[in-house]
PDB file of N, CA and C in Angstrom:
ATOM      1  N   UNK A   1       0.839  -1.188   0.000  1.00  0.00           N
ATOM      2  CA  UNK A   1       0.000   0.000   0.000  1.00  0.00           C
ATOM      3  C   UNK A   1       0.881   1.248   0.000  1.00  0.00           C
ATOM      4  N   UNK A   2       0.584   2.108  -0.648  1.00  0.00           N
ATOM      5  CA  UNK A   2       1.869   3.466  -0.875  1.00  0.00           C
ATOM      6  C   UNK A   2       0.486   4.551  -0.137  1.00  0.00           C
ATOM      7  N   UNK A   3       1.745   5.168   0.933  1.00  0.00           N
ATOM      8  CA  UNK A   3       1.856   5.825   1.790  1.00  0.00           C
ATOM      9  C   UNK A   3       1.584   7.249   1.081  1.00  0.00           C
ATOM     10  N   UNK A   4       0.725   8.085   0.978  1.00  0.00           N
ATOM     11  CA  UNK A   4       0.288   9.196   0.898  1.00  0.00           C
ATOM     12  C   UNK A   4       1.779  10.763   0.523  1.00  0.00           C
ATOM     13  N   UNK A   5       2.324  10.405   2.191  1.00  0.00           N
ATOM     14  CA  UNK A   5       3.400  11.503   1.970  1.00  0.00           C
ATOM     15  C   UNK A   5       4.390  11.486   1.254  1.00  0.00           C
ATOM     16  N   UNK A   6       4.685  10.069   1.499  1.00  0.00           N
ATOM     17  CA  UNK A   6       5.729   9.007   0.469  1.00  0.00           C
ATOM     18  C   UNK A   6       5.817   9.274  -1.554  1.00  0.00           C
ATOM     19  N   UNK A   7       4.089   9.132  -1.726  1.00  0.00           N
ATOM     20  CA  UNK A   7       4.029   9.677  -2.784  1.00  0.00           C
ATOM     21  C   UNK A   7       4.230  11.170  -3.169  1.00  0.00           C
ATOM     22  N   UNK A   8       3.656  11.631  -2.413  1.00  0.00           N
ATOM     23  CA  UNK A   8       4.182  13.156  -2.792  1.00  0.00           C
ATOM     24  C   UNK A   8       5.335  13.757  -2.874  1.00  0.00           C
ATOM     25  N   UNK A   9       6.202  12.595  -1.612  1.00  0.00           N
ATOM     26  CA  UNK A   9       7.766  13.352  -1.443  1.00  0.00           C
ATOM     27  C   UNK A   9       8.474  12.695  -2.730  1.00  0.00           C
ATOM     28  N   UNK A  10       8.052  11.424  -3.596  1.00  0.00           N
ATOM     29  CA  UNK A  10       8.094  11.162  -4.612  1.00  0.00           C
ATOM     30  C   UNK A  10       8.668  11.931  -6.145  1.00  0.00           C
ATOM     31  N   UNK A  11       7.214  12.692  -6.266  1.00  0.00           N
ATOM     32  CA  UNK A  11       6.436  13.333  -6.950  1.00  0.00           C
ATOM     33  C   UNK A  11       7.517  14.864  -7.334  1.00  0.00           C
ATOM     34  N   UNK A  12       7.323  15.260  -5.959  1.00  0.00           N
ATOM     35  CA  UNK A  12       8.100  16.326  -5.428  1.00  0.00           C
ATOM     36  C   UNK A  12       9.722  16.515  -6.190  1.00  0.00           C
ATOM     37  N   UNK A  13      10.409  15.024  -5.607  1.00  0.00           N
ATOM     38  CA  UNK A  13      11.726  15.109  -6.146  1.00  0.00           C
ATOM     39  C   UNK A  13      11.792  14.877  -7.805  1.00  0.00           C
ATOM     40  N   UNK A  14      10.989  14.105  -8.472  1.00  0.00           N
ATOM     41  CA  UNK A  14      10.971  13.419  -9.765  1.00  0.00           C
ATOM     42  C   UNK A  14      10.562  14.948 -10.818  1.00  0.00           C
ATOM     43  N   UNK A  15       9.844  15.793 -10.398  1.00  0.00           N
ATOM     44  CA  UNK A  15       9.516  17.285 -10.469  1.00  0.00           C
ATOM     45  C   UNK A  15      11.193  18.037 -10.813  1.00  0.00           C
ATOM     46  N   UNK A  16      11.644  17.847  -9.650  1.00  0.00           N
ATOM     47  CA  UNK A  16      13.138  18.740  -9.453  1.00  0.00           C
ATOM     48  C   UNK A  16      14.053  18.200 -10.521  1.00  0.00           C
ATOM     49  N   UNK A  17      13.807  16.670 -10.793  1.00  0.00           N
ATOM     50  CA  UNK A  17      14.893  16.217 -11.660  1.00  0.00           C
ATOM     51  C   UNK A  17      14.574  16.317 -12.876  1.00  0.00           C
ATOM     52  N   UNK A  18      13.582  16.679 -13.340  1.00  0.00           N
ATOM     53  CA  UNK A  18      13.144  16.746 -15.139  1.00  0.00           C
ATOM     54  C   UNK A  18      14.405  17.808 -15.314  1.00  0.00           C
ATOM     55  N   UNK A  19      14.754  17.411 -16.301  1.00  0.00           N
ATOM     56  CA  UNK A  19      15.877  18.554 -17.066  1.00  0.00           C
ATOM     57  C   UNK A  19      17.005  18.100 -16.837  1.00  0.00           C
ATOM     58  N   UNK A  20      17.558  17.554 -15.106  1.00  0.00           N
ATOM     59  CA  UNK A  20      19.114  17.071 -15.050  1.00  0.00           C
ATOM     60  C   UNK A  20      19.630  16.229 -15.671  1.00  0.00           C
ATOM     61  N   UNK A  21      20.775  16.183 -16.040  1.00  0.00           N
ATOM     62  CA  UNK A  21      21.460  15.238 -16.566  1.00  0.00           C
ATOM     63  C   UNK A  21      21.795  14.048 -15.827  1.00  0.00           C
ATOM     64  N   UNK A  22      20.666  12.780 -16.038  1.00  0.00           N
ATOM     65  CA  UNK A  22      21.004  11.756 -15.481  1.00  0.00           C
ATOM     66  C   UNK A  22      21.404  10.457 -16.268  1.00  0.00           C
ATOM     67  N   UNK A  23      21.845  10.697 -17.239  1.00  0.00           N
ATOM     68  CA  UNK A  23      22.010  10.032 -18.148  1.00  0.00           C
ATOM     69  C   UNK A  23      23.535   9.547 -18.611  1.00  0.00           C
ATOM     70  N   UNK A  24      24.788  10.346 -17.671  1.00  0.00           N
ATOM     71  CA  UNK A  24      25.886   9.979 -18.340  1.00  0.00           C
ATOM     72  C   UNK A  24      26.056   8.322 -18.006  1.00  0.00           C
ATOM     73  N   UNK A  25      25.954   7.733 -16.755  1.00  0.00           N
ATOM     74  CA  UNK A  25      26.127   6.305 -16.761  1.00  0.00           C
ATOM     75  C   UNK A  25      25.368   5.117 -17.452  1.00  0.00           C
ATOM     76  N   UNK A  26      24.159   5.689 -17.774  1.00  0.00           N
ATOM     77  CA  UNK A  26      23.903   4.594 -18.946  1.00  0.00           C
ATOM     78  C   UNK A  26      24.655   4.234 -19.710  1.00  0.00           C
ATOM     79  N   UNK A  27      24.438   2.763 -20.452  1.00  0.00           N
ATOM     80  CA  UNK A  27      24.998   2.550 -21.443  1.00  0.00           C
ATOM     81  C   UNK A  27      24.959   3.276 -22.887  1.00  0.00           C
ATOM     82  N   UNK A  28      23.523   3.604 -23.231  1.00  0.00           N
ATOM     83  CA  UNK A  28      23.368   4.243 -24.368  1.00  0.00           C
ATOM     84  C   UNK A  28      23.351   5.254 -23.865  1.00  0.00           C
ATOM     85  N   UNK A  29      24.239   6.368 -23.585  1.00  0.00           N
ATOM     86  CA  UNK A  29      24.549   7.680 -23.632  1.00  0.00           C
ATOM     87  C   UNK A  29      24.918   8.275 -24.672  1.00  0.00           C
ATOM     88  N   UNK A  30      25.540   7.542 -25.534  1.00  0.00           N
ATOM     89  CA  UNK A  30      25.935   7.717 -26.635  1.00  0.00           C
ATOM     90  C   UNK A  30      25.293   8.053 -28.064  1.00  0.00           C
ATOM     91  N   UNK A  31      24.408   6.975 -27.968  1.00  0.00           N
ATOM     92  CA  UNK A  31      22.943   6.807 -28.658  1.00  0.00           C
ATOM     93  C   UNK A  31      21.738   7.515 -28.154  1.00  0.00           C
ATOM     94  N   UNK A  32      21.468   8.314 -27.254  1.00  0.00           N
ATOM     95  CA  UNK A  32      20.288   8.931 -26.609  1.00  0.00           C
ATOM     96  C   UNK A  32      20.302   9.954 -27.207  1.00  0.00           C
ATOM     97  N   UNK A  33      19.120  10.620 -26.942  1.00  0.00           N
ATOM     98  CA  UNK A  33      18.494  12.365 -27.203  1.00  0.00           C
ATOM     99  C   UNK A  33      18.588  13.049 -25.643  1.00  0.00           C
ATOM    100  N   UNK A  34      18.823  11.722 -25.064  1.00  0.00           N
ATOM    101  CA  UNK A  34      18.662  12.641 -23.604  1.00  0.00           C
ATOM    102  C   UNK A  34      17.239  13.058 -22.995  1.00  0.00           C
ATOM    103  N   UNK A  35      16.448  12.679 -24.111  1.00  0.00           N
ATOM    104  CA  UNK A  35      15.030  13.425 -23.422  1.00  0.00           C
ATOM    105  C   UNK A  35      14.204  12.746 -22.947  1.00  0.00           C
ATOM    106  N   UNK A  36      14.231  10.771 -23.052  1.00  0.00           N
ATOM    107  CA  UNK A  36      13.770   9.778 -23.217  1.00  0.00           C
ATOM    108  C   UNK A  36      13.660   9.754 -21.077  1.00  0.00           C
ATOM    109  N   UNK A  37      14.780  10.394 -20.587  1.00  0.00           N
ATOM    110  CA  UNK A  37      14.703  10.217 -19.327  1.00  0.00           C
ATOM    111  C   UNK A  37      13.537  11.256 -18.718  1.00  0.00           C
ATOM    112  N   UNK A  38      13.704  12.582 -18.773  1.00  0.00           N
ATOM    113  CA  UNK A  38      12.375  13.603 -18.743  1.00  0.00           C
ATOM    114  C   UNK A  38      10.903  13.013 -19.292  1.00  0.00           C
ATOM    115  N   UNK A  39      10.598  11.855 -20.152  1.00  0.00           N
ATOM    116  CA  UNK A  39       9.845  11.398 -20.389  1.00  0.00           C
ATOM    117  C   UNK A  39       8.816  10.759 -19.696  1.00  0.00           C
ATOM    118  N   UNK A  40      10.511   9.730 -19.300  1.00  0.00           N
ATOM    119  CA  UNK A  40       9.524   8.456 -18.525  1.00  0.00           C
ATOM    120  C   UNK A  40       9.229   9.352 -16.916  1.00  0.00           C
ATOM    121  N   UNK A  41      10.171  10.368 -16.867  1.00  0.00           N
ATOM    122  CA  UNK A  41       9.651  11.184 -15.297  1.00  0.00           C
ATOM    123  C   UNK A  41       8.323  11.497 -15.155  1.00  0.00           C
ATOM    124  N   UNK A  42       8.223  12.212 -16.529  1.00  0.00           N
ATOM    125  CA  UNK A  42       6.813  13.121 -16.756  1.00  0.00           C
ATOM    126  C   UNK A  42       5.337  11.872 -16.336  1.00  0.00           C
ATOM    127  N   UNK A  43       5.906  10.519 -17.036  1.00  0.00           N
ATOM    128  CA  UNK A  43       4.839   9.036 -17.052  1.00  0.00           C
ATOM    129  C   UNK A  43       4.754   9.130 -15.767  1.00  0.00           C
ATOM    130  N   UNK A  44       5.774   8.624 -15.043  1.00  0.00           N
ATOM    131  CA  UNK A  44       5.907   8.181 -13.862  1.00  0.00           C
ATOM    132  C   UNK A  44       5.047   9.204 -12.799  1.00  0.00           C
ATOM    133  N   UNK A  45       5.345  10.524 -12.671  1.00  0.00           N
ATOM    134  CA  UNK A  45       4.739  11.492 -11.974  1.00  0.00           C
ATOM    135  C   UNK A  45       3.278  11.754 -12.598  1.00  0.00           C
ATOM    136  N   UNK A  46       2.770  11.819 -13.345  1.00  0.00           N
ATOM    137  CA  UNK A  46       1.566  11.028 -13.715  1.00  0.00           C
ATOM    138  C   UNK A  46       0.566   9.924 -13.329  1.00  0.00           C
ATOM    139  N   UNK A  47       1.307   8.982 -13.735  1.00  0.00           N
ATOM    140  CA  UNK A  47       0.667   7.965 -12.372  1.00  0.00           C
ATOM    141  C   UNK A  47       0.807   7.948 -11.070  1.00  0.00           C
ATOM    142  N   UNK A  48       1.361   8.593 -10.838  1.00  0.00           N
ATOM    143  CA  UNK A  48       1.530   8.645  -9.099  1.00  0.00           C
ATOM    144  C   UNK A  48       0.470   9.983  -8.678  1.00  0.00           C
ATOM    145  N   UNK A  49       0.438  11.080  -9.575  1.00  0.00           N
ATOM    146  CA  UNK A  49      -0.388  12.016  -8.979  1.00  0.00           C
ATOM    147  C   UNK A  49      -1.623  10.942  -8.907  1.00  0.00           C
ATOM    148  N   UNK A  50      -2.422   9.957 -10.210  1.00  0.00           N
ATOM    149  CA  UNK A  50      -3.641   9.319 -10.290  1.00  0.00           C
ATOM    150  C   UNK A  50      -3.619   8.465  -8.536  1.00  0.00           C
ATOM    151  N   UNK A  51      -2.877   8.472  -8.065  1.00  0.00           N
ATOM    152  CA  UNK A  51      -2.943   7.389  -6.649  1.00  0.00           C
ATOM    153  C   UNK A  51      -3.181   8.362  -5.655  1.00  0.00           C
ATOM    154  N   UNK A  52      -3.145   9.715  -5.776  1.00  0.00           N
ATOM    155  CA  UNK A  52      -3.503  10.846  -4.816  1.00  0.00           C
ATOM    156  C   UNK A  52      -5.213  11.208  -5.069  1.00  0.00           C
ATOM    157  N   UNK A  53      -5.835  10.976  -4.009  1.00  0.00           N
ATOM    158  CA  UNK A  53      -7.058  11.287  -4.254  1.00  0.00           C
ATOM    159  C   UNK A  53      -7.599  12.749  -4.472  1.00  0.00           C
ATOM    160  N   UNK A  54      -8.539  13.209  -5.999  1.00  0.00           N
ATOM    161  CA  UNK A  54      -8.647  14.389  -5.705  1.00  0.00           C
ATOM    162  C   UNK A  54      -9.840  14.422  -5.824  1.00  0.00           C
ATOM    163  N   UNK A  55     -10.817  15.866  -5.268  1.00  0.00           N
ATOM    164  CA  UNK A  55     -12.231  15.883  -5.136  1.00  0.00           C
ATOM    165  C   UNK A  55     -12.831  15.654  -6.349  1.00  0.00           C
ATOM    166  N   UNK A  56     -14.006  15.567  -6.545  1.00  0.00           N
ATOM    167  CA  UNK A  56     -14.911  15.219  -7.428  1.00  0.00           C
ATOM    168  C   UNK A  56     -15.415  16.528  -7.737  1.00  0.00           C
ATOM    169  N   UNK A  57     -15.845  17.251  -9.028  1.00  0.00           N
ATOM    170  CA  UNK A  57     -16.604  18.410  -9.208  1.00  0.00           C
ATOM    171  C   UNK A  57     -18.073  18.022  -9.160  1.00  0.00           C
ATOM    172  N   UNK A  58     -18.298  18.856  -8.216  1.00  0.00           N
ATOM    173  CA  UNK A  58     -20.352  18.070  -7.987  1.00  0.00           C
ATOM    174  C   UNK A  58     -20.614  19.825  -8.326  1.00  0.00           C
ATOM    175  N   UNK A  59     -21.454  20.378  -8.689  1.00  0.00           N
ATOM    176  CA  UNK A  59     -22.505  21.441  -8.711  1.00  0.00           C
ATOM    177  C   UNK A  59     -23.820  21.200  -8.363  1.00  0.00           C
ATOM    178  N   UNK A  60     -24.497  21.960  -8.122  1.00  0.00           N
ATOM    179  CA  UNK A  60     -25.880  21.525  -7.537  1.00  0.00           C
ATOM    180  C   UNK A  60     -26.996  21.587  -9.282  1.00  0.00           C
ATOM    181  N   UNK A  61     -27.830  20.688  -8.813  1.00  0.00           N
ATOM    182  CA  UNK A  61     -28.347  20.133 -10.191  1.00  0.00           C
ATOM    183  C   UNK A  61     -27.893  19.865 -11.452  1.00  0.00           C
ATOM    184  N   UNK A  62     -26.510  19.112 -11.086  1.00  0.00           N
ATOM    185  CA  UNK A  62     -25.211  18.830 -12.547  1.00  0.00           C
ATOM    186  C   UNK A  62     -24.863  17.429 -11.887  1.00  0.00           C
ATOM    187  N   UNK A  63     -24.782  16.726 -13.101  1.00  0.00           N
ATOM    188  CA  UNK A  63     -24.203  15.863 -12.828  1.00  0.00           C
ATOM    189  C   UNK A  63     -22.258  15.586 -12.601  1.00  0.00           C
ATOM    190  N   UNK A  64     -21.996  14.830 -11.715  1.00  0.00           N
ATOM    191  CA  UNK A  64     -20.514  14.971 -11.057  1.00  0.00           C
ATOM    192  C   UNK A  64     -19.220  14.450 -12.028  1.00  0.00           C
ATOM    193  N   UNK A  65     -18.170  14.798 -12.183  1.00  0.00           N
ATOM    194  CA  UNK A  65     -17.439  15.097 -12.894  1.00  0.00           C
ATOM    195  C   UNK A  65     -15.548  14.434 -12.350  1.00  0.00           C
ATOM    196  N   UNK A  66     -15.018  13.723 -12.903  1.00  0.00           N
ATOM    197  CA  UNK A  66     -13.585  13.189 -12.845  1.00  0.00           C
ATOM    198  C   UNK A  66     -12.738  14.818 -12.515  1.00  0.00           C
ATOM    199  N   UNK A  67     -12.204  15.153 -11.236  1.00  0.00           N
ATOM    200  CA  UNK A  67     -11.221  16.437 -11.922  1.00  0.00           C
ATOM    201  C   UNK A  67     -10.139  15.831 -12.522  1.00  0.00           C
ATOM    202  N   UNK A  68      -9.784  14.749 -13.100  1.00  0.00           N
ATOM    203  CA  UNK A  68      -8.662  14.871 -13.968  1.00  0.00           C
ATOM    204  C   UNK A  68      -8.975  15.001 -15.500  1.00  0.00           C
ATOM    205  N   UNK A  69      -9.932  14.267 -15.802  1.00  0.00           N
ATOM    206  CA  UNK A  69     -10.156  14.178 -16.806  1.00  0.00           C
ATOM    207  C   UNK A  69     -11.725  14.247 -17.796  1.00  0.00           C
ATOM    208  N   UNK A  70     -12.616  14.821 -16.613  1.00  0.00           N
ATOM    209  CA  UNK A  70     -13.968  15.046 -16.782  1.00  0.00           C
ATOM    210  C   UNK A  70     -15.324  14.272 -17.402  1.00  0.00           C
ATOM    211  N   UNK A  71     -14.536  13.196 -16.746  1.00  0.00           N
ATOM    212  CA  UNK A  71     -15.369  12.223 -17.395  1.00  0.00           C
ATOM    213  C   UNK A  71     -16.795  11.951 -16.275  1.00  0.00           C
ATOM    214  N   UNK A  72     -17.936  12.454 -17.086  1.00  0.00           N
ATOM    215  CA  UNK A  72     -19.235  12.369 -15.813  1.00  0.00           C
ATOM    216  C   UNK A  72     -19.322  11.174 -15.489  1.00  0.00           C
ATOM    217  N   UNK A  73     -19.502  11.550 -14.012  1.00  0.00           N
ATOM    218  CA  UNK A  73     -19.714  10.125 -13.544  1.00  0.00           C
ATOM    219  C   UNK A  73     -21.476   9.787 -12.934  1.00  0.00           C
ATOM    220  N   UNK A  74     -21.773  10.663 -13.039  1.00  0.00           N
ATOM    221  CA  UNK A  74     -23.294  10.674 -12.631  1.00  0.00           C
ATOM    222  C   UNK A  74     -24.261  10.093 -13.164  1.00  0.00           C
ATOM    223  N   UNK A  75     -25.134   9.495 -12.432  1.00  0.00           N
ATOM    224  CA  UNK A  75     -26.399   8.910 -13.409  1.00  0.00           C
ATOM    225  C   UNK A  75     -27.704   9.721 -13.589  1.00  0.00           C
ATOM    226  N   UNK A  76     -27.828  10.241 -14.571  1.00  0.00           N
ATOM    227  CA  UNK A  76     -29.554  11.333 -15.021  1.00  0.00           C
ATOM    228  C   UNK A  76     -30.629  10.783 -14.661  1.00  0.00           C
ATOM    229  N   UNK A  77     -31.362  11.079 -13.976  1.00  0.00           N
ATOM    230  CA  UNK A  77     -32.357  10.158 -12.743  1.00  0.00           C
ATOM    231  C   UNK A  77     -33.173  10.689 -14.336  1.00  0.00           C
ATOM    232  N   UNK A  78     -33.481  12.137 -14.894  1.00  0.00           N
ATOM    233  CA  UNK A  78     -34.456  11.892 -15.665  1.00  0.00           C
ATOM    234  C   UNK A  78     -35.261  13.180 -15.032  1.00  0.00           C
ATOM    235  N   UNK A  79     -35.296  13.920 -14.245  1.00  0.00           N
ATOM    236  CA  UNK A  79     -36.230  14.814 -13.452  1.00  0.00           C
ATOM    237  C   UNK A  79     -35.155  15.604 -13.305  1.00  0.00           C
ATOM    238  N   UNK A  80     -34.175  16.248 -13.383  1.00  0.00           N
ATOM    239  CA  UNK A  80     -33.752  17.206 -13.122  1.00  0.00           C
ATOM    240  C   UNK A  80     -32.511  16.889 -12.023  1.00  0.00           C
ATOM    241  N   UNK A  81     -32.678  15.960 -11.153  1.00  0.00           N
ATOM    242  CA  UNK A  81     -31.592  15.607 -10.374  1.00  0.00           C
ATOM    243  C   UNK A  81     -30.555  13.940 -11.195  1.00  0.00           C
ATOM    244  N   UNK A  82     -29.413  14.017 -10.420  1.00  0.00           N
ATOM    245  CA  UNK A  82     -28.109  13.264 -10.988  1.00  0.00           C
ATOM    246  C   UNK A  82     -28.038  12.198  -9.639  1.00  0.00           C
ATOM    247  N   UNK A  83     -27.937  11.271  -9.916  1.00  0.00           N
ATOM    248  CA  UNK A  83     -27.622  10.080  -8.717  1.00  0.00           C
ATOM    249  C   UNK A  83     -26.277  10.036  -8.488  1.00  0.00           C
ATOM    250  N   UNK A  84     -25.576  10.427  -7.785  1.00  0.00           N
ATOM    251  CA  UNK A  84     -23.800  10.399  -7.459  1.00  0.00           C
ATOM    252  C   UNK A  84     -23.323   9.352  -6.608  1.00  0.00           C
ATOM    253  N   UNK A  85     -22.538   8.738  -7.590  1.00  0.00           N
ATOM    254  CA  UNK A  85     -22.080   7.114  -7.059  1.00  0.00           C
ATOM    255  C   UNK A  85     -20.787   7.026  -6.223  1.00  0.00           C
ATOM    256  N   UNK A  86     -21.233   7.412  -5.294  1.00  0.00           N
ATOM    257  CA  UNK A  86     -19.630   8.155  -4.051  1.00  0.00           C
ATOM    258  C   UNK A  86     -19.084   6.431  -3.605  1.00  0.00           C
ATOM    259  N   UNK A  87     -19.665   5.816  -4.332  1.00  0.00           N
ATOM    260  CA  UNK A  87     -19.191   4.209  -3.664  1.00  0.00           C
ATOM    261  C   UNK A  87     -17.866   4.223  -4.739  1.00  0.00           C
ATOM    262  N   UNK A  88     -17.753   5.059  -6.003  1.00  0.00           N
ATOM    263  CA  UNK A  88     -16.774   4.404  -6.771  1.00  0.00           C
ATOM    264  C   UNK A  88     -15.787   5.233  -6.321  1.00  0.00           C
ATOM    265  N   UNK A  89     -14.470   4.276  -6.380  1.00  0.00           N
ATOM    266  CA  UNK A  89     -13.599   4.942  -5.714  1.00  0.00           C
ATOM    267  C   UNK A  89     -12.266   5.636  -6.889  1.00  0.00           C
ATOM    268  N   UNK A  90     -12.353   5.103  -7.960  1.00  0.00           N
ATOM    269  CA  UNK A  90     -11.311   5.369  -9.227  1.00  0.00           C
ATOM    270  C   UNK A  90     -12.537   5.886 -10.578  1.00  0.00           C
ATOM    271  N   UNK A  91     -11.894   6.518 -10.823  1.00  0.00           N
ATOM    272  CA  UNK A  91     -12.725   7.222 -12.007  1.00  0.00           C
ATOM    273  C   UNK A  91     -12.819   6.074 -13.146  1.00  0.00           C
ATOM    274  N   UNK A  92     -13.406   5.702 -13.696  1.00  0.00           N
ATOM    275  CA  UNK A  92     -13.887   4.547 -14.497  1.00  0.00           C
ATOM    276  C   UNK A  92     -13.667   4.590 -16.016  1.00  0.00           C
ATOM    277  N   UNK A  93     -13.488   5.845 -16.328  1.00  0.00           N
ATOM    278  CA  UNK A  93     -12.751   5.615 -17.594  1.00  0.00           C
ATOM    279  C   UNK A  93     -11.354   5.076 -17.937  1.00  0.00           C
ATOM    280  N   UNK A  94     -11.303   4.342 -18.499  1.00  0.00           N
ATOM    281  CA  UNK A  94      -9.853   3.206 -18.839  1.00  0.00           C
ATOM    282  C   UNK A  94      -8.752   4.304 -19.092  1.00  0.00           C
ATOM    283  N   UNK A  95      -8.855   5.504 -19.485  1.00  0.00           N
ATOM    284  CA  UNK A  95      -7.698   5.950 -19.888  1.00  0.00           C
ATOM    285  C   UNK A  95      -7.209   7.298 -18.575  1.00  0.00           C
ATOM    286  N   UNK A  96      -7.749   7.134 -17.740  1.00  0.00           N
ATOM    287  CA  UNK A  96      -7.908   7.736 -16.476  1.00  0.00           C
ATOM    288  C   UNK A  96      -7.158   6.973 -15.358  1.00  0.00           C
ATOM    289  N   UNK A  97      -8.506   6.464 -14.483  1.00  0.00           N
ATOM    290  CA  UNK A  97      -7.936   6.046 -13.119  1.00  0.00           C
ATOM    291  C   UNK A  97      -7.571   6.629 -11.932  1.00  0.00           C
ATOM    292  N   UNK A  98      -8.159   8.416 -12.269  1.00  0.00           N
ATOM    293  CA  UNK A  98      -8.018   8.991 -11.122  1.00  0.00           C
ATOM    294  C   UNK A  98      -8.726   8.422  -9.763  1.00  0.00           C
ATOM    295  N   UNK A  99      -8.055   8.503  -8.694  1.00  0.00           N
ATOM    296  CA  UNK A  99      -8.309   8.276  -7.637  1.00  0.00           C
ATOM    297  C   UNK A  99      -9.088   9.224  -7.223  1.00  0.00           C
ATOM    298  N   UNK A 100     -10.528   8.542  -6.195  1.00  0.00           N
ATOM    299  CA  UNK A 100     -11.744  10.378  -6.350  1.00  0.00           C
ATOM    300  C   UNK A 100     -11.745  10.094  -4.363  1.00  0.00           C
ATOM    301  N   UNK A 101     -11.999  11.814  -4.124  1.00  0.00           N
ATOM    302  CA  UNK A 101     -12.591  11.880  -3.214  1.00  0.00           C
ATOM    303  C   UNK A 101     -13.726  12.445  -3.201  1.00  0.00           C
ATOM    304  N   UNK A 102     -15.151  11.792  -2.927  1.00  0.00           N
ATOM    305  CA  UNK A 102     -16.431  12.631  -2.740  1.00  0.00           C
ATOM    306  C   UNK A 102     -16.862  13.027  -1.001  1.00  0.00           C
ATOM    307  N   UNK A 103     -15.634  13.509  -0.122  1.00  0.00           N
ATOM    308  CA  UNK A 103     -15.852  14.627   0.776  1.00  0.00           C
ATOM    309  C   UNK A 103     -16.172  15.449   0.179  1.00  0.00           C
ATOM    310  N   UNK A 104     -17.304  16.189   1.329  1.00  0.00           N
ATOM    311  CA  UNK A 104     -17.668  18.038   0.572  1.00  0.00           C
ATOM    312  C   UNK A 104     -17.012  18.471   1.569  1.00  0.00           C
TER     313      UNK A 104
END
């Protein structure tokens, strides 16, 4: 199970290192662009923000909303109100996976 602060202090450092040169001890140093490492940082800090839970956008008479990637998650009762499924805990679109919090 990954530890909350852990991830962030993560996050935090992988942030500081985009741009440095960490690349002279590889083998293909030679063969690189160099940018392939800033890459996989950018991936990596990416998925790790998705494991940090963030709130849900609810408005009143709207249906509720992924903040990463806005994918509604609400069901249209049909009358004007949205059924909000606070049981799901990861945003459900496959190309997502944000982690949700529905505290108000």
């Amino acid at each position: 199970m990954m530890n909350e602060k852990k991830v962030r202090e993560a996050i935090y450092c992988m942030k500081a290192s985009i741009g440095e040169t960490m690349c002279e001890e590889c083998v293909n140093y030679q063969k690189c662009d160099h940018t392939k490492m800033d890459d996989m940082m950018r991936t990596a800090i990416e998925a790790l923000e998705k494991q940090l839970p963030k709130k849900v956008i609810i408005e009143d008479w709207c249906p509720s909303y992924c903040p990463s990637c806005d994918y509604e998650l609400s069901e249209d009762l049909g009358d004007g109100f949205y059924r909000h499924p606070t049981f799901v805990k990861r945003c459900p679109n496959p190309d997502c996976g944000q982690k949700l919090d529905w505290s108000e």
